[in-house]
C-alpha atoms as a PDB file:
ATOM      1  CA  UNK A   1       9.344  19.261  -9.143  1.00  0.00           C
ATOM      2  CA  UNK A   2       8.994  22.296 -11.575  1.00  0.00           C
ATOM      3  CA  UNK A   3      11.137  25.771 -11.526  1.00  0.00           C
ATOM      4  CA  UNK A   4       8.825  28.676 -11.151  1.00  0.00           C
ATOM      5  CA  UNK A   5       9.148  29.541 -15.208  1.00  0.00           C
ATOM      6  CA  UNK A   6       7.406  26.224 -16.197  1.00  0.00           C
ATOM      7  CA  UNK A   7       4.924  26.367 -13.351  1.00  0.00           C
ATOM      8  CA  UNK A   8       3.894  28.915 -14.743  1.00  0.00           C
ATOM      9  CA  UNK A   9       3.803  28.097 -18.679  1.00  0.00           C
ATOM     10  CA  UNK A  10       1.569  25.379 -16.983  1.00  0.00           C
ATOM     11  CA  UNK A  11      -0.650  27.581 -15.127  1.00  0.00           C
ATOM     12  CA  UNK A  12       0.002  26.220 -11.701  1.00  0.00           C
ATOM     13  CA  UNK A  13      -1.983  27.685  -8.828  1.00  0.00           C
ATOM     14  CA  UNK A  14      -0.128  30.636  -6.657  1.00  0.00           C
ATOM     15  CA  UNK A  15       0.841  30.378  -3.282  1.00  0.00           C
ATOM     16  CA  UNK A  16       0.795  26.554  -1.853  1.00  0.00           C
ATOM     17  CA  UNK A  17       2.573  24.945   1.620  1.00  0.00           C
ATOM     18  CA  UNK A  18       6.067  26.401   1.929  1.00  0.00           C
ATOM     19  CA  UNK A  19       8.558  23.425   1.904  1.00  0.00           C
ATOM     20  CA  UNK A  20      12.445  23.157   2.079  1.00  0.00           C
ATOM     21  CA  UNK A  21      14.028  20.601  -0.945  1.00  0.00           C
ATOM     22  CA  UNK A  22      17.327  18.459  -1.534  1.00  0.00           C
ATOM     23  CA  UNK A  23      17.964  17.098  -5.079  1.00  0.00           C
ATOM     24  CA  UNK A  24      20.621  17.130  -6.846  1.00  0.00           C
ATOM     25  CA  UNK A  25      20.105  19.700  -9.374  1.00  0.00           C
ATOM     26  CA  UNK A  26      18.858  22.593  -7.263  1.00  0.00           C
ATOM     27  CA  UNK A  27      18.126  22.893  -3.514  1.00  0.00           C
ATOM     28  CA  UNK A  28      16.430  25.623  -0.786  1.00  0.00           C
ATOM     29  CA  UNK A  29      12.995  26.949  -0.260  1.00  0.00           C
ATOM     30  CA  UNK A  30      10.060  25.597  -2.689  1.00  0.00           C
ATOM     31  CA  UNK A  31       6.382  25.626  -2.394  1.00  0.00           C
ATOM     32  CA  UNK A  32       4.156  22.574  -2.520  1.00  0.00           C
ATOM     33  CA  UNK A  33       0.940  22.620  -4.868  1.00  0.00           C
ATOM     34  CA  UNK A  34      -1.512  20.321  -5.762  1.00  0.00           C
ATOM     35  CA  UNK A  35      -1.559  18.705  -9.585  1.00  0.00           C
ATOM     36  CA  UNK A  36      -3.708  16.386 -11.552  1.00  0.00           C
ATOM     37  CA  UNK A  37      -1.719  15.354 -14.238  1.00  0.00           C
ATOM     38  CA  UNK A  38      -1.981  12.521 -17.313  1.00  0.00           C
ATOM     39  CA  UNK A  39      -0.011  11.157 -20.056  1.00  0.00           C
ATOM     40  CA  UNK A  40      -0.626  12.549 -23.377  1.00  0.00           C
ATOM     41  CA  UNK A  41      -0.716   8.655 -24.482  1.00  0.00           C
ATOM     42  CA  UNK A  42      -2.912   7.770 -21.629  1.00  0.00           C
ATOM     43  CA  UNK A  43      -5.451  10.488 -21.883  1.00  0.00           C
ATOM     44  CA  UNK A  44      -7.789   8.448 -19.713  1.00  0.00           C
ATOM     45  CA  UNK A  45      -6.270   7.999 -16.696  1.00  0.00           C
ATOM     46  CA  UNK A  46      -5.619  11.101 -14.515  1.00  0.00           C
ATOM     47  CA  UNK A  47      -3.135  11.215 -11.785  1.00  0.00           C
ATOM     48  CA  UNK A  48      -3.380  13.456  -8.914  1.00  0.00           C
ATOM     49  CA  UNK A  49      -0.213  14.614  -6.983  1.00  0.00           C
ATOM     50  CA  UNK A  50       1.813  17.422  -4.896  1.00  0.00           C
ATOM     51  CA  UNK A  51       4.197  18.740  -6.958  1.00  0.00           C
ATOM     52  CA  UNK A  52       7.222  20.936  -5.531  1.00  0.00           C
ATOM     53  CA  UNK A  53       7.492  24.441  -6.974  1.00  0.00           C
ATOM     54  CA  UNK A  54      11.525  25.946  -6.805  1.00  0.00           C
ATOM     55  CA  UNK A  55      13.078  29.495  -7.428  1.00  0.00           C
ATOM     56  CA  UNK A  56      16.385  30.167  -8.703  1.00  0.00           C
ATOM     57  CA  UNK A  57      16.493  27.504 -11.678  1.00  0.00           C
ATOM     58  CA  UNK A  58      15.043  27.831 -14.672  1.00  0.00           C
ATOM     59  CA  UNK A  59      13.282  24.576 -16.933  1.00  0.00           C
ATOM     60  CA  UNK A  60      14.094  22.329 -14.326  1.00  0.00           C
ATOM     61  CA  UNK A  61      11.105  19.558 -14.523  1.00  0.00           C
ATOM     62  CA  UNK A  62      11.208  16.484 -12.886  1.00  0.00           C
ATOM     63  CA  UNK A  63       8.551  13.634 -12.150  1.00  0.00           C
ATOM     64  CA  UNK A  64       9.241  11.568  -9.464  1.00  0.00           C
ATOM     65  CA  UNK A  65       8.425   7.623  -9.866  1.00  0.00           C
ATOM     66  CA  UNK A  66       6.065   7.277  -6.611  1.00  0.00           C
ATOM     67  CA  UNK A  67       3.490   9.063  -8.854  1.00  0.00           C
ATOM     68  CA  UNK A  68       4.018   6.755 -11.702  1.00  0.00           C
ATOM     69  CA  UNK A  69       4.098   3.314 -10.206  1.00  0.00           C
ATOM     70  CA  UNK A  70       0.770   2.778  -8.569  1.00  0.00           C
ATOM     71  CA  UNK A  71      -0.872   3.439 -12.164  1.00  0.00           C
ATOM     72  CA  UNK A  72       1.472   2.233 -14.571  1.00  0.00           C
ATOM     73  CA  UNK A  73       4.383  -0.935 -15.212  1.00  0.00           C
ATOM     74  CA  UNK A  74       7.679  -0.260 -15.879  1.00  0.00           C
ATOM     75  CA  UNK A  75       9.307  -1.916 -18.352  1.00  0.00           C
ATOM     76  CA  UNK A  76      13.235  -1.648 -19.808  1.00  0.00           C
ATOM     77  CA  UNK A  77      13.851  -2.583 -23.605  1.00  0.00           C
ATOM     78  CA  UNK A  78      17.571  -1.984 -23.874  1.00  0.00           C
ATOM     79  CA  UNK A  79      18.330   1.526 -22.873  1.00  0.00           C
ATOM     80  CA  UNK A  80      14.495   2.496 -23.581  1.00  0.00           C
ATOM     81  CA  UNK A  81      11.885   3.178 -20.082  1.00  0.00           C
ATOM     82  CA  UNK A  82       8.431   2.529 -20.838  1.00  0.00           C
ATOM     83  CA  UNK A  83       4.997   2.549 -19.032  1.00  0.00           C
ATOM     84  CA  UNK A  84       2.368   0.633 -19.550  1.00  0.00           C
ATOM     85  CA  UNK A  85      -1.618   0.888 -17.630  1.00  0.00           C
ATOM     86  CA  UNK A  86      -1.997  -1.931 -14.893  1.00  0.00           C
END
């Protein structure tokens, strides 16, 4: 999920399925666009995904871990998150 301001610093397509969204930072109407996305330390492997596209808050960008999981492990060193390829 991405506020309108970084969609479009990322050049995310206009328009997309209208959509209705619950989170805990923002809420309300959002669109739905398609994304192929990849890690800048995993240039390699590209991920494709819908991302959710919201008004009224501003550098709100969020990546949600159903995208992450079938390509990469998690793993926990202390308080540090890291992914590594399957």
């Amino acid at each position: 999920m991405v506020s309108e301001d970084v969609a479009a610093l990322l050049n995310f397509p206009g328009g997309g399925r209208a959509t209705s969204i619950t989170a805990v930072i923002t809420g309300g109407a959002g669109r739905s666009v398609p994304v192929r996305f990849r890690f800048a330390g995993v240039p390699d492997v590209e991920i494709d995904s819908e991302w959710v596209v919201v008004g009224g808050r501003a550098e709100v960008r969020l990546l949600a871990l159903r995208d992450i999981l079938p390509h990469f492990e998690v793993r926990t060193l202390n308080m540090n998150l890291y992914f590594s390829r399957k």
